[in-house]
PDBML (XML) file of the C-alpha atoms, coordinates in Angstrom:
<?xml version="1.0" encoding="UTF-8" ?>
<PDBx:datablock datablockName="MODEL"
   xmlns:PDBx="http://pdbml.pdb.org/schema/pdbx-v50.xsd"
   xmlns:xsi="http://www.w3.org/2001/XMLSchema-instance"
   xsi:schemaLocation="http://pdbml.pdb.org/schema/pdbx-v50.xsd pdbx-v50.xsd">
   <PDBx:atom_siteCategory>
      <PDBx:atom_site id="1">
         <PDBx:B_iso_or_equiv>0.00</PDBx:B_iso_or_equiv>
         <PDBx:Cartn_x>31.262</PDBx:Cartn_x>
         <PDBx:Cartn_y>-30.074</PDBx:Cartn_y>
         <PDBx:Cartn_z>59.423</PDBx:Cartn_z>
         <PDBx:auth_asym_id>A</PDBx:auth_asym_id>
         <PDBx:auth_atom_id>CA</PDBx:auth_atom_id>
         <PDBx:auth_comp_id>UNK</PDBx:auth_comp_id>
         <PDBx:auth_seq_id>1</PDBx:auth_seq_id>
         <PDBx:group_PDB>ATOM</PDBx:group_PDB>
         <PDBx:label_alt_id xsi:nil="true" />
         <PDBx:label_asym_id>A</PDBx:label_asym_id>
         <PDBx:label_atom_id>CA</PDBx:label_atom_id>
         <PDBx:label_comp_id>UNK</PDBx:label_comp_id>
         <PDBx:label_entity_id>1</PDBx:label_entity_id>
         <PDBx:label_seq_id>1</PDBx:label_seq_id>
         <PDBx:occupancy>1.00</PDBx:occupancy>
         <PDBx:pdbx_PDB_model_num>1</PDBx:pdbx_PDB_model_num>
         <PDBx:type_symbol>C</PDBx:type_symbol>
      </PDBx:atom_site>
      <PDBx:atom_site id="2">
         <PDBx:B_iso_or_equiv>0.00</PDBx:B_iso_or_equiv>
         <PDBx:Cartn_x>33.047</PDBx:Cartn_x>
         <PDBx:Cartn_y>-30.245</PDBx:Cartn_y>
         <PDBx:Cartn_z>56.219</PDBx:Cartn_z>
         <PDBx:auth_asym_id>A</PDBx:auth_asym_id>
         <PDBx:auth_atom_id>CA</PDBx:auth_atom_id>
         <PDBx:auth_comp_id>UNK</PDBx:auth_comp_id>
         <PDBx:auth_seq_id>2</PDBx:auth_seq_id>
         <PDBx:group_PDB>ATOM</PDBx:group_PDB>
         <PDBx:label_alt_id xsi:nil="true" />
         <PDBx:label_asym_id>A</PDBx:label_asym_id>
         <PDBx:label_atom_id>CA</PDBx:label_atom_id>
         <PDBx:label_comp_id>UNK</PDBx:label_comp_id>
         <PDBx:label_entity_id>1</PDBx:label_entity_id>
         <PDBx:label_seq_id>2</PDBx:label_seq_id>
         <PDBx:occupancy>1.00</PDBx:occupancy>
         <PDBx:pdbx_PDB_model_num>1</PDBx:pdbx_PDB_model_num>
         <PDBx:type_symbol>C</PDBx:type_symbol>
      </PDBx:atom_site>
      <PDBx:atom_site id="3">
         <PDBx:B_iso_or_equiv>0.00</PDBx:B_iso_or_equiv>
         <PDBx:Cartn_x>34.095</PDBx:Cartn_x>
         <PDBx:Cartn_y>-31.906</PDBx:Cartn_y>
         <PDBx:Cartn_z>53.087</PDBx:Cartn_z>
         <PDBx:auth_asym_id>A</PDBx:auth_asym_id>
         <PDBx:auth_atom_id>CA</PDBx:auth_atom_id>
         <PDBx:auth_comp_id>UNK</PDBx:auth_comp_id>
         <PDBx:auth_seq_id>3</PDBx:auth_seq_id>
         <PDBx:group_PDB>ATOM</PDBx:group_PDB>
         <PDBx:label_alt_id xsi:nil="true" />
         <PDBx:label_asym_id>A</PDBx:label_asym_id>
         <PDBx:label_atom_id>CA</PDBx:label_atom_id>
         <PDBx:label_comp_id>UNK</PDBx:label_comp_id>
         <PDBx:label_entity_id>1</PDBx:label_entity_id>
         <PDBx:label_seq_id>3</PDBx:label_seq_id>
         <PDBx:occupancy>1.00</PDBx:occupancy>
         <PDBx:pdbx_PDB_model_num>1</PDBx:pdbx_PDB_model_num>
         <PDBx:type_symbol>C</PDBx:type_symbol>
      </PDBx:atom_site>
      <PDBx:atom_site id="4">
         <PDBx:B_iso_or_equiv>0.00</PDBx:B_iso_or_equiv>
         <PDBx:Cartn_x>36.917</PDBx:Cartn_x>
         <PDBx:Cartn_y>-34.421</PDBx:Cartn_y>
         <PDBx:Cartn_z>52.021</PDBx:Cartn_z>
         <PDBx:auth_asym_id>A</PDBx:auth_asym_id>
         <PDBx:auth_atom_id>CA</PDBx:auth_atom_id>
         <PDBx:auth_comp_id>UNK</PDBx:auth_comp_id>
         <PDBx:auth_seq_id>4</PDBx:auth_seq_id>
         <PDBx:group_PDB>ATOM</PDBx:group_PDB>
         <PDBx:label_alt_id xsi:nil="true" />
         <PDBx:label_asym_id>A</PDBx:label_asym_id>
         <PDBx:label_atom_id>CA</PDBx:label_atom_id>
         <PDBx:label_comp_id>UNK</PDBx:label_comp_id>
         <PDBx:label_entity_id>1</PDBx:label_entity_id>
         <PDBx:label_seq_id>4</PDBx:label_seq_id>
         <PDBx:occupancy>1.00</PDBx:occupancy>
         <PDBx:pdbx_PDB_model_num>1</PDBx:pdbx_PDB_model_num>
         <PDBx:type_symbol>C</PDBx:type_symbol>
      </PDBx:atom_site>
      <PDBx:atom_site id="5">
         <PDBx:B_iso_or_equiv>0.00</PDBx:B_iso_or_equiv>
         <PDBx:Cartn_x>38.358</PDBx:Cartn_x>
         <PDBx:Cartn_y>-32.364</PDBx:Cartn_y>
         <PDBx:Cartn_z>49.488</PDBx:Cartn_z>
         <PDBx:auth_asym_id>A</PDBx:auth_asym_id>
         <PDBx:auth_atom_id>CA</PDBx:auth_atom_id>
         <PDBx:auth_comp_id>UNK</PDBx:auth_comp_id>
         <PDBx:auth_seq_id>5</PDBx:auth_seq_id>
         <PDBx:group_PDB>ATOM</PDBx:group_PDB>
         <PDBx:label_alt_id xsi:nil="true" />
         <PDBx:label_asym_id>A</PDBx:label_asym_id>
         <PDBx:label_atom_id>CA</PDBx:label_atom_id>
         <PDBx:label_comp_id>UNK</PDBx:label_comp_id>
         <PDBx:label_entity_id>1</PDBx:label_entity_id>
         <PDBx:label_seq_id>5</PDBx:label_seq_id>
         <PDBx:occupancy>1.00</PDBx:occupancy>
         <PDBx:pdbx_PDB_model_num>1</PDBx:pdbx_PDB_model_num>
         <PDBx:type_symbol>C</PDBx:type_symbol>
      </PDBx:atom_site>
      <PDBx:atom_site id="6">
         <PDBx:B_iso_or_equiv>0.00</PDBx:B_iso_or_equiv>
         <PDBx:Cartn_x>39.676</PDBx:Cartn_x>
         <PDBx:Cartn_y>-35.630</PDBx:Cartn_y>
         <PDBx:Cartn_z>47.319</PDBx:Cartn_z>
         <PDBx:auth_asym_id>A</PDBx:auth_asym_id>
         <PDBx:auth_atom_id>CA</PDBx:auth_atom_id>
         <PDBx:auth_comp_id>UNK</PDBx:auth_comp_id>
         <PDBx:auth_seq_id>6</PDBx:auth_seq_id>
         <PDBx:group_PDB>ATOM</PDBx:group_PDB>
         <PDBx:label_alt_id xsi:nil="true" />
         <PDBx:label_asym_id>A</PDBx:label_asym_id>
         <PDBx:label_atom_id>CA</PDBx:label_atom_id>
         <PDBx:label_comp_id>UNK</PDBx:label_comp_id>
         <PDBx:label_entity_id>1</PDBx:label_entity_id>
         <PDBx:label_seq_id>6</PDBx:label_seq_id>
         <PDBx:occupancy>1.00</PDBx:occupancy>
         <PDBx:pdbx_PDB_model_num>1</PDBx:pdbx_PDB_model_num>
         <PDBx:type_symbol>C</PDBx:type_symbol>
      </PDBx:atom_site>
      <PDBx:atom_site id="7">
         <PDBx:B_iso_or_equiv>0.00</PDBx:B_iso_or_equiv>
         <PDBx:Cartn_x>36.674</PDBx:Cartn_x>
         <PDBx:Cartn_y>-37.977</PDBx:Cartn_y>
         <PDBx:Cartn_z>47.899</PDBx:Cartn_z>
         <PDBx:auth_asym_id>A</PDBx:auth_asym_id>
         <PDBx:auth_atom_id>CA</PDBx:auth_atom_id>
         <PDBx:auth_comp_id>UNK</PDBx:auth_comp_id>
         <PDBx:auth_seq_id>7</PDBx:auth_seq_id>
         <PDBx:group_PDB>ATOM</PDBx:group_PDB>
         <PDBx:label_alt_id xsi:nil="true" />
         <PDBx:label_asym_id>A</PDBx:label_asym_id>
         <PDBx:label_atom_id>CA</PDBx:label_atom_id>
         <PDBx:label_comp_id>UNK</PDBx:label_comp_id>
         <PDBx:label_entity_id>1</PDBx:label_entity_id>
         <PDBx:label_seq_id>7</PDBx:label_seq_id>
         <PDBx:occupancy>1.00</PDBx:occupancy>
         <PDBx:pdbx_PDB_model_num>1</PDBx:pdbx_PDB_model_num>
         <PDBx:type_symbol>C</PDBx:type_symbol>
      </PDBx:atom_site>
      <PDBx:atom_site id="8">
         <PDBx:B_iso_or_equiv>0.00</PDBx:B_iso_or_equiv>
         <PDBx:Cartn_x>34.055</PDBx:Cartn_x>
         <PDBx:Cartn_y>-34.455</PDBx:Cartn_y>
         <PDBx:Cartn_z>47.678</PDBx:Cartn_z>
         <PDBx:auth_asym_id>A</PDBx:auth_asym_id>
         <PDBx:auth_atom_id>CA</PDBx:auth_atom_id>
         <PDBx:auth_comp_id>UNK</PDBx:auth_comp_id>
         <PDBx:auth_seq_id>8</PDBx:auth_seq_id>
         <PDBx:group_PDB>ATOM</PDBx:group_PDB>
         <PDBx:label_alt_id xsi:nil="true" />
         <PDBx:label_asym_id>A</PDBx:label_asym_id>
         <PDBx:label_atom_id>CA</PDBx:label_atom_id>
         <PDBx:label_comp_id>UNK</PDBx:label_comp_id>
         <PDBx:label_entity_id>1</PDBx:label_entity_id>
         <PDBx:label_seq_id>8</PDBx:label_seq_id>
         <PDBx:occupancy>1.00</PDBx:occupancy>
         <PDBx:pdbx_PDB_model_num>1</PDBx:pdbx_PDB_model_num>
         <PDBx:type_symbol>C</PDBx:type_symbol>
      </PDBx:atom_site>
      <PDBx:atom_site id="9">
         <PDBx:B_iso_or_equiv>0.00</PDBx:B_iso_or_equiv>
         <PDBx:Cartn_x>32.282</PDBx:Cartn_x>
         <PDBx:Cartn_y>-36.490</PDBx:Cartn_y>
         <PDBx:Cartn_z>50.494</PDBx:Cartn_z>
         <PDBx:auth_asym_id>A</PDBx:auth_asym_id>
         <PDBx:auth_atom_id>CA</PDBx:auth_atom_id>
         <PDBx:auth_comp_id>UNK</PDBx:auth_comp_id>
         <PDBx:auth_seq_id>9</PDBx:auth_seq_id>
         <PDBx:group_PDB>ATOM</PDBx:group_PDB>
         <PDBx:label_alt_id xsi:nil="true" />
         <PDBx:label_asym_id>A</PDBx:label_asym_id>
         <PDBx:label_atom_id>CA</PDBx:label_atom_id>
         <PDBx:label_comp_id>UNK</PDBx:label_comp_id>
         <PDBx:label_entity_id>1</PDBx:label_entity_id>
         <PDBx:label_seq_id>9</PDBx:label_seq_id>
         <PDBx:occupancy>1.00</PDBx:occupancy>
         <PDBx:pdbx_PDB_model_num>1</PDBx:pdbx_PDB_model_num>
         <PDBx:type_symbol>C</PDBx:type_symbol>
      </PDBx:atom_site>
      <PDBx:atom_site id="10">
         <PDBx:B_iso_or_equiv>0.00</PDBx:B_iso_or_equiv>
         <PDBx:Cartn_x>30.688</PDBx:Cartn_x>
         <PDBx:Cartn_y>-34.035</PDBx:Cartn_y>
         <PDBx:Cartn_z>53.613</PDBx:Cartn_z>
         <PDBx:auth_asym_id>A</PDBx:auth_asym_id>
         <PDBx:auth_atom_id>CA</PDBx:auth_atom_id>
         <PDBx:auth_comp_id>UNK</PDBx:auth_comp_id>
         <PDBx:auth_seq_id>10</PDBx:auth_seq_id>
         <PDBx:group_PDB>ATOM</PDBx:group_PDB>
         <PDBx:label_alt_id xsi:nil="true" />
         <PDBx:label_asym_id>A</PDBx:label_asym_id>
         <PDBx:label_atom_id>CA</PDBx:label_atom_id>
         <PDBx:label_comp_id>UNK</PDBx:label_comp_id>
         <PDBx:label_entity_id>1</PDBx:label_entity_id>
         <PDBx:label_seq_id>10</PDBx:label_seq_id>
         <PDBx:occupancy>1.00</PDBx:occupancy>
         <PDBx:pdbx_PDB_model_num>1</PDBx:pdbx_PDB_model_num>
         <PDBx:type_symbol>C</PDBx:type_symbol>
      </PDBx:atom_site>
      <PDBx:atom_site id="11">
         <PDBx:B_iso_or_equiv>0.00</PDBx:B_iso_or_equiv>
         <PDBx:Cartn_x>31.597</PDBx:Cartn_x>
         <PDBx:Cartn_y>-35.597</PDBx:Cartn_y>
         <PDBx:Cartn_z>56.884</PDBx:Cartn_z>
         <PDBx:auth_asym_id>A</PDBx:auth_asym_id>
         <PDBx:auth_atom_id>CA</PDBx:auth_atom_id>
         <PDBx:auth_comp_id>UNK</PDBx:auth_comp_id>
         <PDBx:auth_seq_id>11</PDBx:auth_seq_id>
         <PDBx:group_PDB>ATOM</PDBx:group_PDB>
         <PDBx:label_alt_id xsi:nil="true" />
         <PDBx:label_asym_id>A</PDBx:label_asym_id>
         <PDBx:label_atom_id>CA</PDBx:label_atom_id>
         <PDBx:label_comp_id>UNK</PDBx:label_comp_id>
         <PDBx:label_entity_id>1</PDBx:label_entity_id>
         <PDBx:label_seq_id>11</PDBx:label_seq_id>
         <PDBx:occupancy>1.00</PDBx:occupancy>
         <PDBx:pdbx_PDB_model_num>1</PDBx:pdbx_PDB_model_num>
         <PDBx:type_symbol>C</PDBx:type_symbol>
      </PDBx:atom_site>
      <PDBx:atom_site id="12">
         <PDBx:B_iso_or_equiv>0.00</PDBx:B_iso_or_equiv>
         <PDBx:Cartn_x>30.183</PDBx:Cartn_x>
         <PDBx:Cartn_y>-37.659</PDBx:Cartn_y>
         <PDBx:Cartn_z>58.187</PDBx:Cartn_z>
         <PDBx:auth_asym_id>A</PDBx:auth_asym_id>
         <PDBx:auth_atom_id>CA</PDBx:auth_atom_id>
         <PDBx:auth_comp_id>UNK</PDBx:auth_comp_id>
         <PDBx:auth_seq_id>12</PDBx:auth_seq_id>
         <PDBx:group_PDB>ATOM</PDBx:group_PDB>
         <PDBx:label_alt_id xsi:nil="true" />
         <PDBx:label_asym_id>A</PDBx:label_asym_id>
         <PDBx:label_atom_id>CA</PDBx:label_atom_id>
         <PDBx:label_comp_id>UNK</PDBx:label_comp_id>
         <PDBx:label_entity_id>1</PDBx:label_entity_id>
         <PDBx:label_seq_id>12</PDBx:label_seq_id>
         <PDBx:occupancy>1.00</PDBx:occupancy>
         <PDBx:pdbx_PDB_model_num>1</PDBx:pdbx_PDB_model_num>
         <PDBx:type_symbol>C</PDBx:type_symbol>
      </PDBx:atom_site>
      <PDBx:atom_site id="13">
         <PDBx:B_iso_or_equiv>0.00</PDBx:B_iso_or_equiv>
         <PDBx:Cartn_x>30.266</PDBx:Cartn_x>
         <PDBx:Cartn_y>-39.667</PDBx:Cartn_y>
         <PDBx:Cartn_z>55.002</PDBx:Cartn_z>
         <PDBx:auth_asym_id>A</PDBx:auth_asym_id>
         <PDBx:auth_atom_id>CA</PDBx:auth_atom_id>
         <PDBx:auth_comp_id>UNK</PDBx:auth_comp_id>
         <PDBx:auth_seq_id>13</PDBx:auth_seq_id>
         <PDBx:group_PDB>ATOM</PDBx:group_PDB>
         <PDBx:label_alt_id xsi:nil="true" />
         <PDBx:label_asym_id>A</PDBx:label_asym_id>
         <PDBx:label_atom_id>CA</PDBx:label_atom_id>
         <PDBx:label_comp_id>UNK</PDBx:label_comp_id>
         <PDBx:label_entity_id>1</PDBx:label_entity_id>
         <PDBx:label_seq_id>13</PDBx:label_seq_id>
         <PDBx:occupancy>1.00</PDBx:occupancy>
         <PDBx:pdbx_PDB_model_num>1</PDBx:pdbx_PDB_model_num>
         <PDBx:type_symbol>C</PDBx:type_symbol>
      </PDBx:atom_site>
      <PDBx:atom_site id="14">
         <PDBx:B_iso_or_equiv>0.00</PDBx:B_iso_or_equiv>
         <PDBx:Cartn_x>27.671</PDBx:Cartn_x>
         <PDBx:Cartn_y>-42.498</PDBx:Cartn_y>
         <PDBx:Cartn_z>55.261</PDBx:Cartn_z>
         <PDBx:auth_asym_id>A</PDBx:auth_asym_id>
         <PDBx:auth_atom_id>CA</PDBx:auth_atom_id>
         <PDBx:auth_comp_id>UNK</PDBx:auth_comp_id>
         <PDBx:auth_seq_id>14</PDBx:auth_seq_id>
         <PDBx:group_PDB>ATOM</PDBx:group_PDB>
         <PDBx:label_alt_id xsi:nil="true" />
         <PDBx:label_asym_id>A</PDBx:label_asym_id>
         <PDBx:label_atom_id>CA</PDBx:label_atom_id>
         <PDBx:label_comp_id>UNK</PDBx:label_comp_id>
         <PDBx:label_entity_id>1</PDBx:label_entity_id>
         <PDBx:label_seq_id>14</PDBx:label_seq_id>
         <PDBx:occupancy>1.00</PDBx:occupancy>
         <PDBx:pdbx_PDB_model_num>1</PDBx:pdbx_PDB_model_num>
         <PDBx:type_symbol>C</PDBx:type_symbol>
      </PDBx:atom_site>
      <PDBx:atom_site id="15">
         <PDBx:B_iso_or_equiv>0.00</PDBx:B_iso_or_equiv>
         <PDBx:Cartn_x>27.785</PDBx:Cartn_x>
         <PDBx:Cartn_y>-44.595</PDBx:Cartn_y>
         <PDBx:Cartn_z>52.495</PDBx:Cartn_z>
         <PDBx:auth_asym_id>A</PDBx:auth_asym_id>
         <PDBx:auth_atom_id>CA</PDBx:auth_atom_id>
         <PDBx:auth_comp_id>UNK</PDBx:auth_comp_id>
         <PDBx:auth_seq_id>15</PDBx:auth_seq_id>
         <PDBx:group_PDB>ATOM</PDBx:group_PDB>
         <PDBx:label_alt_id xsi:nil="true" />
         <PDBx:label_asym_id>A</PDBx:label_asym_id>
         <PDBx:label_atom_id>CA</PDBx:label_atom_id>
         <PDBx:label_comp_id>UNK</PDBx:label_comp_id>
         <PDBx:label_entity_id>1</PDBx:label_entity_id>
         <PDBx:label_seq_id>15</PDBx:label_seq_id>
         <PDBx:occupancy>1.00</PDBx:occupancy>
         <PDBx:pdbx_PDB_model_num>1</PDBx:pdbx_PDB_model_num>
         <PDBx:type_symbol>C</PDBx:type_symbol>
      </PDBx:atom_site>
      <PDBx:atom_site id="16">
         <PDBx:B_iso_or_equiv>0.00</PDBx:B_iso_or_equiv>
         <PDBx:Cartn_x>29.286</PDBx:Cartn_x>
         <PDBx:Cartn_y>-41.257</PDBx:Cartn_y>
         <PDBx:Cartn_z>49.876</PDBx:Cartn_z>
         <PDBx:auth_asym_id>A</PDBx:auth_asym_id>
         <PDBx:auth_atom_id>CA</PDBx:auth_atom_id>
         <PDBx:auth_comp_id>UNK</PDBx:auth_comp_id>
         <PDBx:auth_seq_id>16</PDBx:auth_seq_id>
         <PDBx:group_PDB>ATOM</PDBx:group_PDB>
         <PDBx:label_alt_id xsi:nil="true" />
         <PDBx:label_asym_id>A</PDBx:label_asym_id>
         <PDBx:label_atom_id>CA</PDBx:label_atom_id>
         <PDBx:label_comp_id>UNK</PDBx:label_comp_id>
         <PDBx:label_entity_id>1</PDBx:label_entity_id>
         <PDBx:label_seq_id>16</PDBx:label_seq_id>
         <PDBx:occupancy>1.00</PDBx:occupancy>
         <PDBx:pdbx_PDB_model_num>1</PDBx:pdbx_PDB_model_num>
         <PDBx:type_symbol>C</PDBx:type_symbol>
      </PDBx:atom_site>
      <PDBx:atom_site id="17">
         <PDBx:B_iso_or_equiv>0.00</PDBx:B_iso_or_equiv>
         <PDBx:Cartn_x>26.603</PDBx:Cartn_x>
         <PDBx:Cartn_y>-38.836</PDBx:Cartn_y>
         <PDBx:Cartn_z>51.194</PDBx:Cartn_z>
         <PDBx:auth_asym_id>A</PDBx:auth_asym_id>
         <PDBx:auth_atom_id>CA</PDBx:auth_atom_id>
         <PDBx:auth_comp_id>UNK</PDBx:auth_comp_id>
         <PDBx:auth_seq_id>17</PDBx:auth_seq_id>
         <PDBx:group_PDB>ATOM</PDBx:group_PDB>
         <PDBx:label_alt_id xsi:nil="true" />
         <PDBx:label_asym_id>A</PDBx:label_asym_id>
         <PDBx:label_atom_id>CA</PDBx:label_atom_id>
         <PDBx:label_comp_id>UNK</PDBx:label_comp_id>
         <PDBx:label_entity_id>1</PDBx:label_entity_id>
         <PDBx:label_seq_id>17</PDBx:label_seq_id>
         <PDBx:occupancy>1.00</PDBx:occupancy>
         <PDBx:pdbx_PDB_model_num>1</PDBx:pdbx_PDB_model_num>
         <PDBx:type_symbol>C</PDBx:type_symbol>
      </PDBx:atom_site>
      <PDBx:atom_site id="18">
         <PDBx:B_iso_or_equiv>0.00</PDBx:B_iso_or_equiv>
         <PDBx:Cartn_x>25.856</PDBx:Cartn_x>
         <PDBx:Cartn_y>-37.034</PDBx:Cartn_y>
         <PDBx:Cartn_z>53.982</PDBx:Cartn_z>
         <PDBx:auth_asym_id>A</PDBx:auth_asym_id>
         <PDBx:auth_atom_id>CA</PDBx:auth_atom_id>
         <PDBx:auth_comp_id>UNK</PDBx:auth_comp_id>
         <PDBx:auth_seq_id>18</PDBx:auth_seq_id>
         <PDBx:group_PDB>ATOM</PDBx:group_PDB>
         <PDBx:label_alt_id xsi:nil="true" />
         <PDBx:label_asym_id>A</PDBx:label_asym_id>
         <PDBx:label_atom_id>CA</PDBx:label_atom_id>
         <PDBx:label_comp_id>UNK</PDBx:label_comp_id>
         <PDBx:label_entity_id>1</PDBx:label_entity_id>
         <PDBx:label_seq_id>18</PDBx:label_seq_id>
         <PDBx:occupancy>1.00</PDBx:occupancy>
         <PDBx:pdbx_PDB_model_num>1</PDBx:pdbx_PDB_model_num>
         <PDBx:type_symbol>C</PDBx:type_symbol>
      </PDBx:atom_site>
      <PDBx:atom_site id="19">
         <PDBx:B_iso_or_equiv>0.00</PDBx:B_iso_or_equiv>
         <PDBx:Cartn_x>23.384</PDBx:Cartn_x>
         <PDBx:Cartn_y>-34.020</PDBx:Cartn_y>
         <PDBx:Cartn_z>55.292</PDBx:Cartn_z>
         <PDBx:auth_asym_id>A</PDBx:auth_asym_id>
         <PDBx:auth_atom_id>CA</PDBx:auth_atom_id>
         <PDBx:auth_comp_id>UNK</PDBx:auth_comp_id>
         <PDBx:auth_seq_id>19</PDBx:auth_seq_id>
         <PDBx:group_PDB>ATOM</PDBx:group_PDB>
         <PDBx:label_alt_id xsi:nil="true" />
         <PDBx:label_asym_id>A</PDBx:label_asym_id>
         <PDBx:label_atom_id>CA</PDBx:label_atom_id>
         <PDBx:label_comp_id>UNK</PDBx:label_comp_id>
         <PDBx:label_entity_id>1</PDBx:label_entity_id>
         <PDBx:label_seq_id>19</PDBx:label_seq_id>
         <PDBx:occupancy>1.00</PDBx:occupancy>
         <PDBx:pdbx_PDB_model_num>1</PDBx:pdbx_PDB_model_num>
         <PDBx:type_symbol>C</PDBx:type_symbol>
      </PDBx:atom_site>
      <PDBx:atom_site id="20">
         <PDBx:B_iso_or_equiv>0.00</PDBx:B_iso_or_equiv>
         <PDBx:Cartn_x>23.099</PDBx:Cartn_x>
         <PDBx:Cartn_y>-31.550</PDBx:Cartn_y>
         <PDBx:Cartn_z>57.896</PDBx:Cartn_z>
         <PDBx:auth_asym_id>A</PDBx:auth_asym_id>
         <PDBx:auth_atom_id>CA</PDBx:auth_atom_id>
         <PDBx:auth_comp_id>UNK</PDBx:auth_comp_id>
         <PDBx:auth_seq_id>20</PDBx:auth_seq_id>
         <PDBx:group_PDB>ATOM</PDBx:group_PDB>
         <PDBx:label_alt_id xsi:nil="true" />
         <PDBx:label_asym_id>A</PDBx:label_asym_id>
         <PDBx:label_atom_id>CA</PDBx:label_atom_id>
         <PDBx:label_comp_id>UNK</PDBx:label_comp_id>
         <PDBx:label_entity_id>1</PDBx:label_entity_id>
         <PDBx:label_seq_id>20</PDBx:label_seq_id>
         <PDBx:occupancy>1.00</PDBx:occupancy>
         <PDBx:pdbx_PDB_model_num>1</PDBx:pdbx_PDB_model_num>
         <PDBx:type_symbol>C</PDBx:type_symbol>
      </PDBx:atom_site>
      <PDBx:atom_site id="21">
         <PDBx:B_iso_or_equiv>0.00</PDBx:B_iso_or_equiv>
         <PDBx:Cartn_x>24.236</PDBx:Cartn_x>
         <PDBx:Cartn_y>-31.919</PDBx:Cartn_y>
         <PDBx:Cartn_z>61.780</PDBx:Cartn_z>
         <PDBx:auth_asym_id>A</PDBx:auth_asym_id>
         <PDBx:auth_atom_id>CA</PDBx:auth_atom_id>
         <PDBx:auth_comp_id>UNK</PDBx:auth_comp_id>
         <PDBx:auth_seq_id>21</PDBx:auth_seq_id>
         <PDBx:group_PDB>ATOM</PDBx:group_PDB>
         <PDBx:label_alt_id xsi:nil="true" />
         <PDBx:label_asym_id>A</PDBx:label_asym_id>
         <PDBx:label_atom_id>CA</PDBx:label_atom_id>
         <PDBx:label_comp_id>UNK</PDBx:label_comp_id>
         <PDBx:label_entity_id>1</PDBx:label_entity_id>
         <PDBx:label_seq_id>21</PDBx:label_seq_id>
         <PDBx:occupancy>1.00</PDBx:occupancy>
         <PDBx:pdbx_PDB_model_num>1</PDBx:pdbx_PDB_model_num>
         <PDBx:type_symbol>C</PDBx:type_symbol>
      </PDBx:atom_site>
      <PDBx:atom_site id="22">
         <PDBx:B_iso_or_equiv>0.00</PDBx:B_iso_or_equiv>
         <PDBx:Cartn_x>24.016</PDBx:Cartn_x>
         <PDBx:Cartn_y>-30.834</PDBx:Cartn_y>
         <PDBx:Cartn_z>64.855</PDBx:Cartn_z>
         <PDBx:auth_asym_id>A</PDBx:auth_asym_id>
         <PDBx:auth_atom_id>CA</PDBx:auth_atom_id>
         <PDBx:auth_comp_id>UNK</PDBx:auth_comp_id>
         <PDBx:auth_seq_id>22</PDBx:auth_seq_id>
         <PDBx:group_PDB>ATOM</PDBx:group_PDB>
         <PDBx:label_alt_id xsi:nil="true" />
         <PDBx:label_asym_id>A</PDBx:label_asym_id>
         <PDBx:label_atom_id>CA</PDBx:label_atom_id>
         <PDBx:label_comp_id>UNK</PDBx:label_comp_id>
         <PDBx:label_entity_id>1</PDBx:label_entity_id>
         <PDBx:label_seq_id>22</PDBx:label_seq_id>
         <PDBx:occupancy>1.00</PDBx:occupancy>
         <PDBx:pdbx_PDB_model_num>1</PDBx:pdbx_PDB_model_num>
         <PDBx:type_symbol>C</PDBx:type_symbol>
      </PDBx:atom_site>
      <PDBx:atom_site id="23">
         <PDBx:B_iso_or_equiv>0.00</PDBx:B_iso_or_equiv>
         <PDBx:Cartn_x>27.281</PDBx:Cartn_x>
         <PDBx:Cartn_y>-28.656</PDBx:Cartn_y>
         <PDBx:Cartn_z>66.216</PDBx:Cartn_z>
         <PDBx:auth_asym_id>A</PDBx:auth_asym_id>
         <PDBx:auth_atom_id>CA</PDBx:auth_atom_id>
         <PDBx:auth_comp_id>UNK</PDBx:auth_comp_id>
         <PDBx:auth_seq_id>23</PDBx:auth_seq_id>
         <PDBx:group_PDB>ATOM</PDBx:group_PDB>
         <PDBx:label_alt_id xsi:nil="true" />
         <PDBx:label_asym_id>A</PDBx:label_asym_id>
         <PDBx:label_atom_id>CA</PDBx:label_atom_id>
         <PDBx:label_comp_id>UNK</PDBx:label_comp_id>
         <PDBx:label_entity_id>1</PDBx:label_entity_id>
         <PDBx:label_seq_id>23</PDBx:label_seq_id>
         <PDBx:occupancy>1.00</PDBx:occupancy>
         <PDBx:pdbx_PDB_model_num>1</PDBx:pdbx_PDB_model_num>
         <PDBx:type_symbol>C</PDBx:type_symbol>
      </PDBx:atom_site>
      <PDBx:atom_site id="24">
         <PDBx:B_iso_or_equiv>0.00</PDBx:B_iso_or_equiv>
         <PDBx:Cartn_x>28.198</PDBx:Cartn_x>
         <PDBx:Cartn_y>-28.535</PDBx:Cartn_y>
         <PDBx:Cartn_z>69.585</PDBx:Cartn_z>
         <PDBx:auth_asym_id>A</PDBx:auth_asym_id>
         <PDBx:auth_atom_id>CA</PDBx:auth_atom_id>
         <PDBx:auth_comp_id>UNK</PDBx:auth_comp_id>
         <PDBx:auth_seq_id>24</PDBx:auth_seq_id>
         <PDBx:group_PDB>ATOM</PDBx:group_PDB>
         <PDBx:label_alt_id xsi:nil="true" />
         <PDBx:label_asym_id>A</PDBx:label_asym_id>
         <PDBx:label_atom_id>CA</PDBx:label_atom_id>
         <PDBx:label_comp_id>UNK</PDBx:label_comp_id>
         <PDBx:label_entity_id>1</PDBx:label_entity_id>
         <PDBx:label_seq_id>24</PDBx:label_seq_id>
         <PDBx:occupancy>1.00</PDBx:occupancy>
         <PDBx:pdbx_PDB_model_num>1</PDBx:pdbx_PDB_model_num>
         <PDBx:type_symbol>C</PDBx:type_symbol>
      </PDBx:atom_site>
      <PDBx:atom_site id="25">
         <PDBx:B_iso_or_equiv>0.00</PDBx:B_iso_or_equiv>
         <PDBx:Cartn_x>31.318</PDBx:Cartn_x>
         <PDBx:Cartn_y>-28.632</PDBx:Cartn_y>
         <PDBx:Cartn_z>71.231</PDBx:Cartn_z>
         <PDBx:auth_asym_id>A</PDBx:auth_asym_id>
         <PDBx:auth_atom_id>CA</PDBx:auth_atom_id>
         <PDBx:auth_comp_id>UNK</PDBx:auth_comp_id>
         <PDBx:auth_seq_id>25</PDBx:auth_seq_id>
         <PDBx:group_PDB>ATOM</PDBx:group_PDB>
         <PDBx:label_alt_id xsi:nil="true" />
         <PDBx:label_asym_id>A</PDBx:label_asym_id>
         <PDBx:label_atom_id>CA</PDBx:label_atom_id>
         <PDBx:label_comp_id>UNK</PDBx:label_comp_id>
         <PDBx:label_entity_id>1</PDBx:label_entity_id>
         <PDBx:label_seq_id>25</PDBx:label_seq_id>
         <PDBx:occupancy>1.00</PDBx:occupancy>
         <PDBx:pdbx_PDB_model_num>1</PDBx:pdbx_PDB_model_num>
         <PDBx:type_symbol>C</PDBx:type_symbol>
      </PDBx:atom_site>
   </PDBx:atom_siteCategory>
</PDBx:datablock>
């Protein structure tokens, strides 16, 4: 979905790290 460009933590961050979702919408 994307990254928080002053943390450098991809949404959703869980914990500092995240992985790959599912897009819908």
């Amino acid at each position: 979905m994307g990254v928080d460009i002053e943390t450098f933590e991809p949404a959703p961050s869980v914990a500092g790290y995240s992985t790959y979702g599912g897009y819908s919408g």
